[in-house]
Protein backbone atom coordinates (compact mmCIF):
# COMPACT_ATOMS: atom_id res chain seq x y z
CA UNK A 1 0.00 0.00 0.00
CA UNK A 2 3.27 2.11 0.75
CA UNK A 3 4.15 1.74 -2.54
CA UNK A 4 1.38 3.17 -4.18
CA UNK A 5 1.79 6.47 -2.68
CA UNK A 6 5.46 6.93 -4.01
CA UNK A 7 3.43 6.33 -7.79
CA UNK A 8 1.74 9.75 -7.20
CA UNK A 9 4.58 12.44 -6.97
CA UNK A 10 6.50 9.63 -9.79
CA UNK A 11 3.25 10.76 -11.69
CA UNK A 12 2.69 14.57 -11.02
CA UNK A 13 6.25 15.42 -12.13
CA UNK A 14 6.05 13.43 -15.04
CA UNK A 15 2.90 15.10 -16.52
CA UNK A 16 4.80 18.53 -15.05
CA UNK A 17 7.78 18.14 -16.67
CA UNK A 18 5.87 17.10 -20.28
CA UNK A 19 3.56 20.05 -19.97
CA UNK A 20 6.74 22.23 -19.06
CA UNK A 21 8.41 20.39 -22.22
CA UNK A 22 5.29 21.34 -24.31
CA UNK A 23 5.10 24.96 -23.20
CA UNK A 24 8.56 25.16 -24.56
CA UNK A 25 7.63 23.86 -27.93
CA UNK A 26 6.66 27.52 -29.35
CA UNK A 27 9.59 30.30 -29.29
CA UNK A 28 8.30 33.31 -28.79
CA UNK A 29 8.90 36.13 -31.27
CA UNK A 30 7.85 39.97 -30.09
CA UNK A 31 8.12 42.76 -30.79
CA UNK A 32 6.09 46.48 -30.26
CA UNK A 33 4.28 45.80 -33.24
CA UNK A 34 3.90 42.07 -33.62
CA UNK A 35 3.92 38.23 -31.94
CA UNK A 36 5.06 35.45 -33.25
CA UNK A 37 5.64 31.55 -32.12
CA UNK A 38 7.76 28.98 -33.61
CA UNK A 39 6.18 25.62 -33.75
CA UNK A 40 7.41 22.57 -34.83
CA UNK A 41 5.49 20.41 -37.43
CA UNK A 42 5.15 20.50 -41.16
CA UNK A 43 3.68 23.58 -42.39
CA UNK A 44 0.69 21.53 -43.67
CA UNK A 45 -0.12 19.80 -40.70
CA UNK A 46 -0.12 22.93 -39.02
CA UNK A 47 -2.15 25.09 -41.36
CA UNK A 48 -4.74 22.57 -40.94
CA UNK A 49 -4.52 22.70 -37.00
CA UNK A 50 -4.80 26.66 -37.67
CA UNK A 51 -8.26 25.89 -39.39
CA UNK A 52 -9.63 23.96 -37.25
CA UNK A 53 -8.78 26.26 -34.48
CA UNK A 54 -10.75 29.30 -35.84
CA UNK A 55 -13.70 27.52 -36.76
CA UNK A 56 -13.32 25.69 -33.36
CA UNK A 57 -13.90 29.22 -32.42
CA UNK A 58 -16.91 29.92 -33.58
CA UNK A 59 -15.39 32.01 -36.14
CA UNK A 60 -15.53 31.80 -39.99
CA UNK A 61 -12.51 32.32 -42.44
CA UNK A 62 -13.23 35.17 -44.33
CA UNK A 63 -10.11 34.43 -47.23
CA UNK A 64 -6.41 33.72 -47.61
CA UNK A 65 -3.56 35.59 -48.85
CA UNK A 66 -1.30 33.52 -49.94
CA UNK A 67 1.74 35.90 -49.70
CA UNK A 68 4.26 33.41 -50.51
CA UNK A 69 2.63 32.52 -54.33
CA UNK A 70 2.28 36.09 -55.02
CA UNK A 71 5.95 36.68 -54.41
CA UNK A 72 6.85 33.85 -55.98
CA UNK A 73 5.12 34.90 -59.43
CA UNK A 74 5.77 38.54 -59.03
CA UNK A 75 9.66 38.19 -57.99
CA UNK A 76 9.94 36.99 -61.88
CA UNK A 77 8.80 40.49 -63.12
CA UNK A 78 11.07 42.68 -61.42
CA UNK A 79 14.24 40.81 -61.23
CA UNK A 80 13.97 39.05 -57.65
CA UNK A 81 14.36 35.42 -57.67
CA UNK A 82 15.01 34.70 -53.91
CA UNK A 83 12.91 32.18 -51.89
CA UNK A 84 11.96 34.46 -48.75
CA UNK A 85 9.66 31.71 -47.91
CA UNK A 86 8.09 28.30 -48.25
CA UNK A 87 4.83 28.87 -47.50
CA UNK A 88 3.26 31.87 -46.58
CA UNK A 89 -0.78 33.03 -46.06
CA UNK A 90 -2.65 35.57 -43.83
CA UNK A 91 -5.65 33.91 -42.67
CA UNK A 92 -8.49 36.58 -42.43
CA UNK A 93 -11.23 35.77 -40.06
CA UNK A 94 -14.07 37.90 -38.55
CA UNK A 95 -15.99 37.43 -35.36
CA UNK A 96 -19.64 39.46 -34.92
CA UNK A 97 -18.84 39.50 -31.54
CA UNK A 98 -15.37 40.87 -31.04
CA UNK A 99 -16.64 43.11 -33.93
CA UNK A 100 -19.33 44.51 -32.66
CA UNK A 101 -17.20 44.96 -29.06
CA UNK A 102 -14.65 46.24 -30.94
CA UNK A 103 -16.66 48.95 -33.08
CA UNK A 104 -19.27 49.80 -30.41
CA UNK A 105 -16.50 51.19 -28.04
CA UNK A 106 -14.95 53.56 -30.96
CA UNK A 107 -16.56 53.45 -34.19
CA UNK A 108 -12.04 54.47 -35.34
CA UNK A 109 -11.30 50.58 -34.20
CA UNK A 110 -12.70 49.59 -37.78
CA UNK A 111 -8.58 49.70 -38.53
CA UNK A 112 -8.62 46.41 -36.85
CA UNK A 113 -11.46 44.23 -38.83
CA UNK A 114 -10.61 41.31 -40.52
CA UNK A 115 -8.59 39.94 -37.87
CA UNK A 116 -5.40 38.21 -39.45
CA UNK A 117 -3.28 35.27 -37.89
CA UNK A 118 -0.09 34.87 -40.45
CA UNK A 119 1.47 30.95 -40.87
CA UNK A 120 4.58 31.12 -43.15
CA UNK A 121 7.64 28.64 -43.02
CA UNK A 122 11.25 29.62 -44.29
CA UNK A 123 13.63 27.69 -46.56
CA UNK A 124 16.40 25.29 -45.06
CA UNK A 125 14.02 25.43 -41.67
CA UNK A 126 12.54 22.09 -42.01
CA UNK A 127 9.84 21.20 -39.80
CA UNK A 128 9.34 24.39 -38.42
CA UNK A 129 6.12 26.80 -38.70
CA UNK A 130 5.71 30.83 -37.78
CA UNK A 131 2.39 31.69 -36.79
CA UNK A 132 1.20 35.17 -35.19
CA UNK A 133 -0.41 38.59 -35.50
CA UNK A 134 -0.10 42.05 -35.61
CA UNK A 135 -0.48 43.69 -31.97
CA UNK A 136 -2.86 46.20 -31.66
CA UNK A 137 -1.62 49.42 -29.96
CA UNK A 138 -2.91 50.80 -26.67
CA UNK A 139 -5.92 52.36 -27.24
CA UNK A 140 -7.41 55.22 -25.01
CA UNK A 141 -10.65 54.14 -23.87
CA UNK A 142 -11.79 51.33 -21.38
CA UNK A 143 -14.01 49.92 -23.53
CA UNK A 144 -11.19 49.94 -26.66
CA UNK A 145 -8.89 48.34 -23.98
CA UNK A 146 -11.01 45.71 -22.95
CA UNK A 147 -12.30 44.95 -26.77
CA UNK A 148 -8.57 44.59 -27.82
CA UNK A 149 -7.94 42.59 -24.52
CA UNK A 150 -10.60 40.09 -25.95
CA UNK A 151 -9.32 40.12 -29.55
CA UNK A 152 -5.90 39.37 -28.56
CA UNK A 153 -6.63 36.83 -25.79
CA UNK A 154 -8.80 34.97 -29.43
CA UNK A 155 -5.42 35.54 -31.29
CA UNK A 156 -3.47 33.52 -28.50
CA UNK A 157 -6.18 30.81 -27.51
CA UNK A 158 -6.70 30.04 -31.50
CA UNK A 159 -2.66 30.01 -32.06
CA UNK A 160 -2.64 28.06 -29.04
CA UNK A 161 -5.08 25.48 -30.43
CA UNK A 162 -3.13 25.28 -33.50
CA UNK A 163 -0.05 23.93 -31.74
């Protein structure tokens, strides 16, 4: 009977350490202006999590730019050939209700609508995925504050999903 209580710290810092192991799985990229992780997976497998995640959400895709096609075929016409990535899209995505939140406290916070995650992966970089957003800046009001609050926290729990 002894023995079985030495199985539950053996446990707990087993699942600790793999969640702690986990948590370390996405690099964090920041800046002023934007926030970016670094995830390990193909960039398919990922994009597909990143899908799943919206709609998971609640939230429908609005479109795709895919960034890294258009430089791709543009590049050509002006003399550029370098791969600056792999892949690259925005994903574009609107939610009535952090919309609404959003426009309702200053009818000015229609600079942040669509709300954009971007998912690109570099050459040579094998097995490893970029996915963020832009950061909104502080914004004067309460109301602004807490409506950016919300859109970021959706940023981080979809990007978080995605993982």
């Amino acid at each position: 009977m002894f023995k079985n209580y030495l199985l539950y710290p053996v446990v707990f810092i087993t699942l600790l350490l793999v969640h702690i192991g986990g948590s370390f799985a996405a690099t964090v990229l920041e800046t002023e202006y934007y926030k970016f992780y670094r995830i390990k997976g193909s960039y398919e497998d990922v994009r597909v999590d990143l899908d799943y995640a919206i709609t998971g959400q609640g939230i429908k895709v609005n479109g795709v730019s895919h960034i890294s096609d258009m430089l791709n075929r543009t590049g050509k016409d002006i003399g550029r050939t370098r791969k600056v990535y792999d892949h690259a899209e925005a994903i574009q995505f609107c939610s009535a209700t952090l919309s609404r939140n959003m426009m309702e406290a200053d009818p000015l916070n229609i600079v942040f609508c669509p709300y954009i995650i971007f998912i690109y992966s570099l050459p040579g970089e094998k097995n490893t995925v970029y996915m963020g957003y832009r950061k909104p800046p502080h914004l004067n009001t309460q109301k602004s504050k807490k409506a950016v609050a919300d859109v970021v926290k959706t940023y981080e729990d979809i990007i978080a999903d995605a993982q």
